[in-house]
Protein backbone atom coordinates (compact mmCIF):
# COMPACT_ATOMS: atom_id res chain seq x y z
CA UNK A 1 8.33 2.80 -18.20
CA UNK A 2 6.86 4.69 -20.96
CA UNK A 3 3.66 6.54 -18.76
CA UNK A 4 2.94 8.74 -21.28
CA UNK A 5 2.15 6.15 -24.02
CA UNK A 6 0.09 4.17 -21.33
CA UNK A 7 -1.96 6.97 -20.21
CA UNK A 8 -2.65 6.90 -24.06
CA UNK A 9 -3.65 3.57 -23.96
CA UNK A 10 -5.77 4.07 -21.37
CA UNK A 11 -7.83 6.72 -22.53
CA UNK A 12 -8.65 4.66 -25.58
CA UNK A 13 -9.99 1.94 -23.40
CA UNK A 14 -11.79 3.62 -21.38
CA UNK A 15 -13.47 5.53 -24.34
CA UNK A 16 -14.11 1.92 -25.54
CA UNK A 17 -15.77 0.72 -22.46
CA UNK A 18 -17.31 3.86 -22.13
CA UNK A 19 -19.22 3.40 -25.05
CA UNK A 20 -20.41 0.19 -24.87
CA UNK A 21 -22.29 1.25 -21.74
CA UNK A 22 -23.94 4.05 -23.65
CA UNK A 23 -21.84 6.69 -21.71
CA UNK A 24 -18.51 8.98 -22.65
CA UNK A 25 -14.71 8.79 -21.32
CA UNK A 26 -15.41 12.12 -19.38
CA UNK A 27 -18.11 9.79 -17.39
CA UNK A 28 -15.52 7.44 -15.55
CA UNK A 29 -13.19 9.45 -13.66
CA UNK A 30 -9.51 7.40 -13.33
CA UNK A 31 -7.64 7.30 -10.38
CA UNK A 32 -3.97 6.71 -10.65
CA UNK A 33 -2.78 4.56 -8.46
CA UNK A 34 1.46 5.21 -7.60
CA UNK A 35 1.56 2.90 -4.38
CA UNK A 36 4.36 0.86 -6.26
CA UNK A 37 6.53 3.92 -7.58
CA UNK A 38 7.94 7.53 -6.55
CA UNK A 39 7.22 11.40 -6.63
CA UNK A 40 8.87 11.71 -10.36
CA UNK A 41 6.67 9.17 -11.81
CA UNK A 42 3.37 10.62 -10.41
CA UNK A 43 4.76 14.21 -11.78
CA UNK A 44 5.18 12.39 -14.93
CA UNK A 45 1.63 11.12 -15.39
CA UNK A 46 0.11 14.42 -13.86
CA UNK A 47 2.09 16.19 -16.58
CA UNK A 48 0.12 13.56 -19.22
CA UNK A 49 -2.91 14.69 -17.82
CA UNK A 50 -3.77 12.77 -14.41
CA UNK A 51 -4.96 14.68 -11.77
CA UNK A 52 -5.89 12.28 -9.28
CA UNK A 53 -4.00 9.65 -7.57
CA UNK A 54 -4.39 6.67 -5.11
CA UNK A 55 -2.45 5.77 -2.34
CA UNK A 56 -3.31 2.36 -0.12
CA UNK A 57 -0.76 2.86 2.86
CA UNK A 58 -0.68 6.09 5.53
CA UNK A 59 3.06 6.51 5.99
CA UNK A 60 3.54 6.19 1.39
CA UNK A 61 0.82 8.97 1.17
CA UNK A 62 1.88 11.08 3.80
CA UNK A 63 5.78 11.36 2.11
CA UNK A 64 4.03 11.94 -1.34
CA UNK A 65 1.54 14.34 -0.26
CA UNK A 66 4.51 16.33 1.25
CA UNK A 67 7.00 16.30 -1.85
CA UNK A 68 4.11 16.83 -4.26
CA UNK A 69 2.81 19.96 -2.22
CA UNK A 70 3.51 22.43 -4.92
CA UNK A 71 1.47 20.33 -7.58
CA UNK A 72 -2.21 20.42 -7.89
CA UNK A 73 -3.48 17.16 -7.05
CA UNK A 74 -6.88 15.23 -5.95
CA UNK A 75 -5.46 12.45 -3.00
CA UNK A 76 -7.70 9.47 -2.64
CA UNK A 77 -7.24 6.89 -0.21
CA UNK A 78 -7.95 3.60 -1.46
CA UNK A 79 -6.44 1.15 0.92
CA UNK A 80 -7.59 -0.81 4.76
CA UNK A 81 -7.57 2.57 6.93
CA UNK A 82 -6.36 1.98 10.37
CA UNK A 83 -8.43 3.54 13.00
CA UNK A 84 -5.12 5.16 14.52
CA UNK A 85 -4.36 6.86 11.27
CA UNK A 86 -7.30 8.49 10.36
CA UNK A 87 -6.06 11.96 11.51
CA UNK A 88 -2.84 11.91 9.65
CA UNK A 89 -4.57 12.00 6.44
CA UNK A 90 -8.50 13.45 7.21
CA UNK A 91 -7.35 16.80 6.00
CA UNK A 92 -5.31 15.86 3.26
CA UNK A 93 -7.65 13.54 0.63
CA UNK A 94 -10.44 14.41 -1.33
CA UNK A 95 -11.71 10.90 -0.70
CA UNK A 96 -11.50 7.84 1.67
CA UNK A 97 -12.55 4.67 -0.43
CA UNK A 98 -12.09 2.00 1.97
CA UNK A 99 -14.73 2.88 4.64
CA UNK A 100 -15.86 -0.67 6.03
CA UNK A 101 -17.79 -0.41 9.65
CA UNK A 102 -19.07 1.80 11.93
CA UNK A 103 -16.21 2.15 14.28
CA UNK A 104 -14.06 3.59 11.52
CA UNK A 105 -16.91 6.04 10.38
CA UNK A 106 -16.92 6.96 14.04
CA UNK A 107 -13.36 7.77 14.09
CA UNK A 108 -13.25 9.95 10.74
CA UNK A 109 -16.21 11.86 11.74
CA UNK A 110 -14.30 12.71 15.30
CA UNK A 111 -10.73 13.91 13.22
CA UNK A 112 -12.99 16.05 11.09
CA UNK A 113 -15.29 17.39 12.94
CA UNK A 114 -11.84 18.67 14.97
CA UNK A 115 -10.69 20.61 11.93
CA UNK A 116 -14.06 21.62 11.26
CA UNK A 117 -14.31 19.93 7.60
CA UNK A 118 -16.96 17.13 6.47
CA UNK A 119 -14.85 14.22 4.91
CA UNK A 120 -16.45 12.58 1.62
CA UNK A 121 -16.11 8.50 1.82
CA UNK A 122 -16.94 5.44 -0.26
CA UNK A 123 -18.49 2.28 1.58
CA UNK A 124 -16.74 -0.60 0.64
CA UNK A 125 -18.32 -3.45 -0.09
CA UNK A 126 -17.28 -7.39 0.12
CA UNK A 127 -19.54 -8.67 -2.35
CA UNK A 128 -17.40 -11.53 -3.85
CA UNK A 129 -17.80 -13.04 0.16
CA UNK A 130 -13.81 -13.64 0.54
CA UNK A 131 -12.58 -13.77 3.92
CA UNK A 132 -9.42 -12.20 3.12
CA UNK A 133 -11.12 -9.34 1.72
CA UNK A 134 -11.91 -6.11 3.74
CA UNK A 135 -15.59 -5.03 3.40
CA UNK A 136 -18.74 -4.56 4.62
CA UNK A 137 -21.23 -7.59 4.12
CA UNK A 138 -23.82 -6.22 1.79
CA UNK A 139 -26.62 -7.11 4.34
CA UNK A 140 -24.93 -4.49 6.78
CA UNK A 141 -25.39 -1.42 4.64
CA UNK A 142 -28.63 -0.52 5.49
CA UNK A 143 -27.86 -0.08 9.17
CA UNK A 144 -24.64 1.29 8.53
CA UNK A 145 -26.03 4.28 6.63
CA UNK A 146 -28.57 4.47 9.10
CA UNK A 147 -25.70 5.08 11.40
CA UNK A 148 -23.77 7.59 9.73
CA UNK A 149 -26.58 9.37 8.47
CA UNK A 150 -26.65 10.93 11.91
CA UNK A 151 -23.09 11.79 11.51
CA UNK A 152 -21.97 15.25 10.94
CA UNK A 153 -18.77 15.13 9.30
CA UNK A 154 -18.87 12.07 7.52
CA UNK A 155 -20.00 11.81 3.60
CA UNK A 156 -21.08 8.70 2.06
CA UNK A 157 -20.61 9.84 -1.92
CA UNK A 158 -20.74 6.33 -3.07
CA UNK A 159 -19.44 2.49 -2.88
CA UNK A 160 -16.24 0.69 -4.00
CA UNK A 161 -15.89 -2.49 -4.22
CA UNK A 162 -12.82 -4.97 -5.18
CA UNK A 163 -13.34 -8.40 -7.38
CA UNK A 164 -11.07 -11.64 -6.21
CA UNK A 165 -7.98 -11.74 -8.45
CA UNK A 166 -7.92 -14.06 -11.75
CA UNK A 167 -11.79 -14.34 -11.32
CA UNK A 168 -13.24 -15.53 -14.35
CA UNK A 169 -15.19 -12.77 -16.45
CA UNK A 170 -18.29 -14.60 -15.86
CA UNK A 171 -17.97 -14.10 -12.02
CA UNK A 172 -16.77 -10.49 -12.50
CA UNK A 173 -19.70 -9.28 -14.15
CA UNK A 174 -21.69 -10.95 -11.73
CA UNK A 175 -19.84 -9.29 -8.75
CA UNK A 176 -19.93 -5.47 -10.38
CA UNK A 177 -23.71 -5.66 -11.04
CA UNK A 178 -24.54 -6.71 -7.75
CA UNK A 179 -22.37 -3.67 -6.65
CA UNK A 180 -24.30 -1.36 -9.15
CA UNK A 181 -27.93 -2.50 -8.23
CA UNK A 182 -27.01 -1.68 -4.88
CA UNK A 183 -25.58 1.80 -5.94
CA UNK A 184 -29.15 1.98 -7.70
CA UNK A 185 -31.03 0.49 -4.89
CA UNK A 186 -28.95 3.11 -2.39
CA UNK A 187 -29.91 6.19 -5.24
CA UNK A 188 -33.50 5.61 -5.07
CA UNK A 189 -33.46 6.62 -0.69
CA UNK A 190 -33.04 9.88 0.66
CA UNK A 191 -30.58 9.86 3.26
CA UNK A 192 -29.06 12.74 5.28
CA UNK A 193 -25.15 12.81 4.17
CA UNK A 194 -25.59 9.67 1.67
CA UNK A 195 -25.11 10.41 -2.23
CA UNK A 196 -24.12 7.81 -4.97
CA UNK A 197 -22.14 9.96 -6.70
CA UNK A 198 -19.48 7.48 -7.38
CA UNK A 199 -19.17 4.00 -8.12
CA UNK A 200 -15.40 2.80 -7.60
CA UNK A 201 -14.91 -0.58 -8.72
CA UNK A 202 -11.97 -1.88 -11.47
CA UNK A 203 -8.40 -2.11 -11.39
CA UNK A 204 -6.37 -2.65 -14.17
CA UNK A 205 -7.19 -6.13 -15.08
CA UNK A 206 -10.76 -6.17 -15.07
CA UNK A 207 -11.62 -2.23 -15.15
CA UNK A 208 -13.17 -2.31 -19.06
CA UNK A 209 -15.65 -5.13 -17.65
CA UNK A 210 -16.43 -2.87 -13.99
CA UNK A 211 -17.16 0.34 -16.48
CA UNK A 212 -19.05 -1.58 -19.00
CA UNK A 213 -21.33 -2.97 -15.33
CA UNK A 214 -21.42 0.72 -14.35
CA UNK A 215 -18.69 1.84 -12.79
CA UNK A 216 -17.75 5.77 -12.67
CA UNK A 217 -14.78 5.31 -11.03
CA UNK A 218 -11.61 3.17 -11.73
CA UNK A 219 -8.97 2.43 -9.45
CA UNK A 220 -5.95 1.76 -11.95
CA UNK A 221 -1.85 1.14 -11.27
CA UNK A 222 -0.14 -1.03 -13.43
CA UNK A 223 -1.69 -0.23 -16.76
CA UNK A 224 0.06 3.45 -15.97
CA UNK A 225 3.28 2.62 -14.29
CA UNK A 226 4.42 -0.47 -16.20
């Protein structure tokens, strides 16, 4: 597993993709995800230069974030978060990507308000229509944000979204712009505690086609620890 070399690699994608949407590498920010391997491999790739890093399950981030305490890292949650879990971790990430109805809103707003911090969340978005996906139905959001903009502790800095696997480019494309003309759509309303700051969509095999359809924000495992 030669990290180092891949974070490389990376870099000079990104840069690529980057550019062919008229922006620069420092635009997309790159989250690392290490659900698949352990605390010396994410010290690895934070030594190459990563800084933040994804973790999909409670009980994997909660070990991590323990054993990792001394290093100087940006926790995002990125995977289905369980009601019942929310306030092992509200204190802990710099942001929740997976926020998908009201009830769970509810519940993160309730854990922080009790340690007195506002918690900064991505809606997720089921665009692609799969039932197996998690996601909110893109002709929810308005009401949702309607919702939560009378929360008090709960942020909504963006959207993420996830394309079906082995989807044909064709279909991707088609799947990421939807997700950024809603991002745009979103932008153009002034909402109490709603910014599109980020756009989170891409892993690592489609994440050059999610930045080049405007993604900021890339979700990305395998093209690091591989």
């Amino acid at each position: 597993m030669n990290i180092e070399r891949n974070i490389d690699e990376l870099r000079e994608r990104v840069a690529k993709s980057a550019a062919k949407s008229g922006r620069k590498p420092e635009d997309i920010q790159v989250v690392a995800v290490c659900k698949t391997v352990g605390v010396d491999e994410v010290i690895r790739a934070y030594n190459a230069g990563m800084i933040d890093f994804g973790e999909n399950r409670a009980q994997d981030f909660l070990k991590k974030y323990e054993n990792l305490a001394d290093y100087n890292l940006n926790w995002h949650f990125i995977g289905h978060l369980q009601r019942n879990k929310v306030k092992y971790i509200v204190d802990k990430v710099k942001l929740i990507h997976s926020v998908d109805s009201i009830r769970l809103a509810k519940e993160i707003d309730i854990q922080a308000r009790k340690i007195g911090k506002p918690v900064d969340c991505l809606l997720q978005l089921n665009v692609s229509g799969e039932e197996q996906k998690y996601g909110m139905d893109p002709e929810m959001i308005y009401e949702f944000l309607e919702e939560v903009s009378k929360m008090e502790y709960v942020r909504i800095k963006g959207l993420m979204t996830m394309a079906p696997c082995e989807c044909p480019e064709k279909e991707l494309r088609k799947i990421f712009s939807r997700t950024h003309e809603i991002y745009v759509d979103i932008s153009k309303n002034s909402m109490h505690n709603i910014n599109m700051d980020y756009l989170s969509m891409g892993m690592s095999n489609d994440f050059e086609i999610a930045i080049e359809e405007g993604a900021n924000m890339i979700r990305v495992g395998s093209s690091i620890f591989n």
